[in-house]
C-alpha atoms as a PDB file:
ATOM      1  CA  UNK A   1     149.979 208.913  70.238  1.00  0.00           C
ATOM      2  CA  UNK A   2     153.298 207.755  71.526  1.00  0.00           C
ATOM      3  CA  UNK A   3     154.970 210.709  73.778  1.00  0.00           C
ATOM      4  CA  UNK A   4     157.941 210.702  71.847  1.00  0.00           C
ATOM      5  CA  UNK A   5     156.067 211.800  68.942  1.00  0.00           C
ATOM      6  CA  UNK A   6     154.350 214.905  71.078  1.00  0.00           C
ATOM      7  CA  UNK A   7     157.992 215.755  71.615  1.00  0.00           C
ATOM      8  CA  UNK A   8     159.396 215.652  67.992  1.00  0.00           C
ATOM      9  CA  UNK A   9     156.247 217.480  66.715  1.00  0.00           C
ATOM     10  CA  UNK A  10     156.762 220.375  69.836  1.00  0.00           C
ATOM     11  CA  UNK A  11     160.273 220.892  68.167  1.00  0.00           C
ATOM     12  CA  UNK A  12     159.099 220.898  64.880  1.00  0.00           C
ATOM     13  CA  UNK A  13     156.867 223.272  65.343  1.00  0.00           C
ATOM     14  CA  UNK A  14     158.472 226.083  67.424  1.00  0.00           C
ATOM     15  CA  UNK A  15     161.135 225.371  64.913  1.00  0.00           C
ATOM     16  CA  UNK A  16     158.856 226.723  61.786  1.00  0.00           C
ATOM     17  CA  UNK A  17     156.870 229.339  64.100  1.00  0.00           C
ATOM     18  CA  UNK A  18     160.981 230.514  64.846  1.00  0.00           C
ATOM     19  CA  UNK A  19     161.620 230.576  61.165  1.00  0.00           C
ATOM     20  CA  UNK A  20     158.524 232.715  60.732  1.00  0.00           C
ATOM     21  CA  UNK A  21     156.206 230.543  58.506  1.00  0.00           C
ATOM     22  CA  UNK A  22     152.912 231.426  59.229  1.00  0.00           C
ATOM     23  CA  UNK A  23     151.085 228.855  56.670  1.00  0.00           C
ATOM     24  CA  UNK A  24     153.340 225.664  57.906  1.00  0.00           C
ATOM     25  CA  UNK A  25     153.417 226.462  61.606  1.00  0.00           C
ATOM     26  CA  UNK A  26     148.963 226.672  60.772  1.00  0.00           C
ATOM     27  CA  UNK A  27     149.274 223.170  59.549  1.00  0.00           C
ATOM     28  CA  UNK A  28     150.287 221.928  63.479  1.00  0.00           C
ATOM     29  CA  UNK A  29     146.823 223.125  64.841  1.00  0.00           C
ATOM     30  CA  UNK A  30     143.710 221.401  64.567  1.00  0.00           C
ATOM     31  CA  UNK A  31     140.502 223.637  62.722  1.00  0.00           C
ATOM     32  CA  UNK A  32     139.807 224.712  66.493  1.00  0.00           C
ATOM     33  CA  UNK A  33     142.692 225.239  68.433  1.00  0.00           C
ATOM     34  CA  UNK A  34     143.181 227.995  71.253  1.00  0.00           C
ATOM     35  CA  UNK A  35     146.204 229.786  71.983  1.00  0.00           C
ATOM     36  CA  UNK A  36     146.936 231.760  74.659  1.00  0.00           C
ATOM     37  CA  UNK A  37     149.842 233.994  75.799  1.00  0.00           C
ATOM     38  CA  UNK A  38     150.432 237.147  77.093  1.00  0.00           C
ATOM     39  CA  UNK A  39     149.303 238.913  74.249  1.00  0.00           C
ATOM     40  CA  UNK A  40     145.706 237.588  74.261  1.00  0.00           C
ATOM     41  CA  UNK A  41     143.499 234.655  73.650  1.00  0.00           C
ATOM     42  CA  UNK A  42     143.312 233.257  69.972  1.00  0.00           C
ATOM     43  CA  UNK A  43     140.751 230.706  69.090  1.00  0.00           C
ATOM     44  CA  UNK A  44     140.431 228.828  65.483  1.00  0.00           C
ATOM     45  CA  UNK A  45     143.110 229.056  62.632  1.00  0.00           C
ATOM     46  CA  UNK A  46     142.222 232.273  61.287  1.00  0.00           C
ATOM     47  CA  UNK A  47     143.160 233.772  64.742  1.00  0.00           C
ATOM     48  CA  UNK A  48     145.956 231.912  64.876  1.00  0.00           C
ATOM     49  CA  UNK A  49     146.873 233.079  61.469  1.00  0.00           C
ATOM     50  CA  UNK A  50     146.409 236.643  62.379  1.00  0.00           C
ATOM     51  CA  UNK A  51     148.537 236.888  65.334  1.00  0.00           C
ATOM     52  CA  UNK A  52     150.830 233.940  64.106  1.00  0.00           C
ATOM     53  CA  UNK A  53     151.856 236.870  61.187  1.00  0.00           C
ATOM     54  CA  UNK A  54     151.826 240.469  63.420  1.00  0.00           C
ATOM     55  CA  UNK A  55     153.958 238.218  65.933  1.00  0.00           C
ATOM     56  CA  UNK A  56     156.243 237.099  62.809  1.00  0.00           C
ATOM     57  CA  UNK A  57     156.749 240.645  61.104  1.00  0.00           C
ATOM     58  CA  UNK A  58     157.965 242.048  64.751  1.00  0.00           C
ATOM     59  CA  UNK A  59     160.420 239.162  65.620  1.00  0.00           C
ATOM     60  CA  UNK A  60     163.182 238.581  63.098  1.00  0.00           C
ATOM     61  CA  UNK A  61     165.706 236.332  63.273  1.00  0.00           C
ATOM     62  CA  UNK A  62     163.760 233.933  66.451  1.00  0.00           C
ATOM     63  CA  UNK A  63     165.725 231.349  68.090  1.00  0.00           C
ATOM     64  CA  UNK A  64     163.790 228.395  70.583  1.00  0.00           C
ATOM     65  CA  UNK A  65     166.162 227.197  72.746  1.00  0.00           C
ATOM     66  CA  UNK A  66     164.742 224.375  75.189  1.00  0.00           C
ATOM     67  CA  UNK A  67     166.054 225.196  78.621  1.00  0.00           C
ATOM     68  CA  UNK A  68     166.165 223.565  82.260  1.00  0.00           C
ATOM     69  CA  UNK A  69     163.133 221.214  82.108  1.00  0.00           C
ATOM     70  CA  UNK A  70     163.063 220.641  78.484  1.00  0.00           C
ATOM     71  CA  UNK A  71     159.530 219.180  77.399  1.00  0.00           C
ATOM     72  CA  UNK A  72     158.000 216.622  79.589  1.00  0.00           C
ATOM     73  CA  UNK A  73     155.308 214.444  78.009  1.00  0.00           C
ATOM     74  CA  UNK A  74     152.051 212.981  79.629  1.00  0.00           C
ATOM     75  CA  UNK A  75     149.798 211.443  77.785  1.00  0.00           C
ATOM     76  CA  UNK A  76     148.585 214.072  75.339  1.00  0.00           C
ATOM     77  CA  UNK A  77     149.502 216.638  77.270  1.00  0.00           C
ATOM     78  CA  UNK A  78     152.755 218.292  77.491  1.00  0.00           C
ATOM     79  CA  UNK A  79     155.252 221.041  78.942  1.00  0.00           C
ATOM     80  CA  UNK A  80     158.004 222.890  77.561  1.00  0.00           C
ATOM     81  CA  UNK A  81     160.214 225.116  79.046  1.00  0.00           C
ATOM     82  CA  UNK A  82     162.752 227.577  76.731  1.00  0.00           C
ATOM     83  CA  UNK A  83     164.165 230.519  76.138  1.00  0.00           C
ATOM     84  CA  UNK A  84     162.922 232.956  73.064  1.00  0.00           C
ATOM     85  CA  UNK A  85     165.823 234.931  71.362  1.00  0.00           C
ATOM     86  CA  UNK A  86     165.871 237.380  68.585  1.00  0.00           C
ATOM     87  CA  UNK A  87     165.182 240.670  67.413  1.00  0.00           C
ATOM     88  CA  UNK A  88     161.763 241.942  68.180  1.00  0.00           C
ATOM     89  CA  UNK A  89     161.488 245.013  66.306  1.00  0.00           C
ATOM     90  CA  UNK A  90     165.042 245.663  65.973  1.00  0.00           C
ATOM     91  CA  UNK A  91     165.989 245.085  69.599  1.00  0.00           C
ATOM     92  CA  UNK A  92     167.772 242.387  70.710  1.00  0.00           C
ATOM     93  CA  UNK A  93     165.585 240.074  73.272  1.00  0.00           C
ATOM     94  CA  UNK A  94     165.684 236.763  74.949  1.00  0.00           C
ATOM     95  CA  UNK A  95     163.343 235.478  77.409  1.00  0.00           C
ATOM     96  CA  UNK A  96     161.754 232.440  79.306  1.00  0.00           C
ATOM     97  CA  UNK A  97     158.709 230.748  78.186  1.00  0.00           C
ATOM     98  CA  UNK A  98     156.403 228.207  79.081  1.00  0.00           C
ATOM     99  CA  UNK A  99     154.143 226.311  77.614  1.00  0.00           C
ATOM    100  CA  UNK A 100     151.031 223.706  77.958  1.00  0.00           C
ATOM    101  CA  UNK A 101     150.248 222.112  75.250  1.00  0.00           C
ATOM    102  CA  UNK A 102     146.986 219.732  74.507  1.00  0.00           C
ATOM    103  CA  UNK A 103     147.163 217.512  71.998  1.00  0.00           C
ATOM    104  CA  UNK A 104     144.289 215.730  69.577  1.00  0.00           C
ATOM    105  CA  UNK A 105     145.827 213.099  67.274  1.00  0.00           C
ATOM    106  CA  UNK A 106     148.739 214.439  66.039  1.00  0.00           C
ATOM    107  CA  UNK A 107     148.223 218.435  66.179  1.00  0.00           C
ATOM    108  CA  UNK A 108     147.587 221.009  68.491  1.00  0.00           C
ATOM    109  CA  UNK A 109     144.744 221.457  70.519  1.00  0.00           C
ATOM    110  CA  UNK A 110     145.588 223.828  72.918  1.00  0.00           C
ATOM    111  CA  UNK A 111     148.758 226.052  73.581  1.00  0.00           C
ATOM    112  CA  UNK A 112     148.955 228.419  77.044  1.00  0.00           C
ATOM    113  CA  UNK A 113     152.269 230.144  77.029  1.00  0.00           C
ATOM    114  CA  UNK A 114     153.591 232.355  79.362  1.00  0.00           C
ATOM    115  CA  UNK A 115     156.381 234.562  79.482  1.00  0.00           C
ATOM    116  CA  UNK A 116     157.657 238.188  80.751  1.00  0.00           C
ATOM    117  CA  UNK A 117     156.493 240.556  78.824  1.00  0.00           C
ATOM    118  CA  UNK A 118     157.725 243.519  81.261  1.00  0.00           C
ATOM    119  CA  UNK A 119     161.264 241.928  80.353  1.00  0.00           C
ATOM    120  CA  UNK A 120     161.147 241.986  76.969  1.00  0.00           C
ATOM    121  CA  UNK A 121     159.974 245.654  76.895  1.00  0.00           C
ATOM    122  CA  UNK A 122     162.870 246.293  78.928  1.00  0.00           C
ATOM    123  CA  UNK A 123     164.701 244.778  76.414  1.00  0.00           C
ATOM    124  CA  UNK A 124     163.054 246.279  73.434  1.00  0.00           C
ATOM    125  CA  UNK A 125     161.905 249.856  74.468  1.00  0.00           C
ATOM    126  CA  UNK A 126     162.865 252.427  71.780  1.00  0.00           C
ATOM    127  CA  UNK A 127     164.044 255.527  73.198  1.00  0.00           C
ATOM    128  CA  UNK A 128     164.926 257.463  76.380  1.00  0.00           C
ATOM    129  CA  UNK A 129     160.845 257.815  77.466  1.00  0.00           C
ATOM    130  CA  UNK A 130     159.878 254.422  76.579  1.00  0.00           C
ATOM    131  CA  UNK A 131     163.065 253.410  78.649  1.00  0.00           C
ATOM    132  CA  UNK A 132     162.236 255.330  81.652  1.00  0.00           C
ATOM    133  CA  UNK A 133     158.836 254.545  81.443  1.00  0.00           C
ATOM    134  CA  UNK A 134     159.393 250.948  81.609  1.00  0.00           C
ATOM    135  CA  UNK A 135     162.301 251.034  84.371  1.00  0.00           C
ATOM    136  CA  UNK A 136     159.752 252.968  86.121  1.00  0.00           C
ATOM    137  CA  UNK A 137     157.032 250.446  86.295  1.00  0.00           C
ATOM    138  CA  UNK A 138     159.625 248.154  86.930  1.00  0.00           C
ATOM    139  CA  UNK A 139     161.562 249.926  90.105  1.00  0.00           C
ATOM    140  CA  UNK A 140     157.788 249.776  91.337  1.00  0.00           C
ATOM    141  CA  UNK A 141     156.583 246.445  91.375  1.00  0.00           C
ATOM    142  CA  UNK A 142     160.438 245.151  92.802  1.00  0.00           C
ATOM    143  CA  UNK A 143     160.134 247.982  95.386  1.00  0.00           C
ATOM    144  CA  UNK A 144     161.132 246.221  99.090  1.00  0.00           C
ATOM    145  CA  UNK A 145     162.905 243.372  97.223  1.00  0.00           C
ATOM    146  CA  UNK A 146     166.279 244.910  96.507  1.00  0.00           C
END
């Protein structure tokens, strides 16, 4: 498959995953496909399916916006660096992902995606305890480096 075509089908697709489409953004996988992110390790389309529509009910109004290396093509597989925007459950959040993606014909074999999660929840936390508790953890692990 031409690498242009991995590219166009990479923006297609975080652009229906964004709009929250759980069925369509399906239809990019093949019967098999793995995805992994920070939030666990999903194999097949019904596992897809199921985190594709917790991840969808908690993030409204997503936004992919491809950022410094954009997506970089090699043979079927391919990289793609952005940032994540939106409301995840009624906090405003953006943050920088990355992604590997395999390809097999023209859909998606594998996706690994990474991404700070500790960020977001500093973004997101609900309340003063939730808050603290994440500044906490977070004055820890940057302890020496400030």
């Amino acid at each position: 498959m031409a690498e242009e075509k991995i590219a166009d089908i990479m923006r297609d697709f975080v652009k229906v995953m964004a709009e929250g489409d759980v069925e369509k953004t399906l239809s990019f996988f093949t019967e098999d496909a793995e995805y992994t992110c920070p939030m666990g390790s999903f194999s097949g389309t019904q596992e897809i399916k199921r985190f594709m529509t917790v991840q969808s009910s908690m993030m409204e109004d997503a936004k992919v916006t491809e950022s410094g290396n954009g997506i970089i093509v090699d043979g079927n597989k391919a990289f793609f660096e952005h940032v994540i925007s939106g409301s995840y459950q009624g906090k405003r959040t953006e943050v920088l992902a990355m992604c590997a993606y395999e390809f097999e014909d023209d859909k998606i074999k594998k996706v690994r995606s990474a991404f700070d999660r500790l960020l977001m929840a500093k973004q997101a936390a609900p309340g003063w305890f939730a808050k603290t508790m994440v500044n906490f953890i977070i004055n820890k692990m940057e302890t020496g480096l400030h």
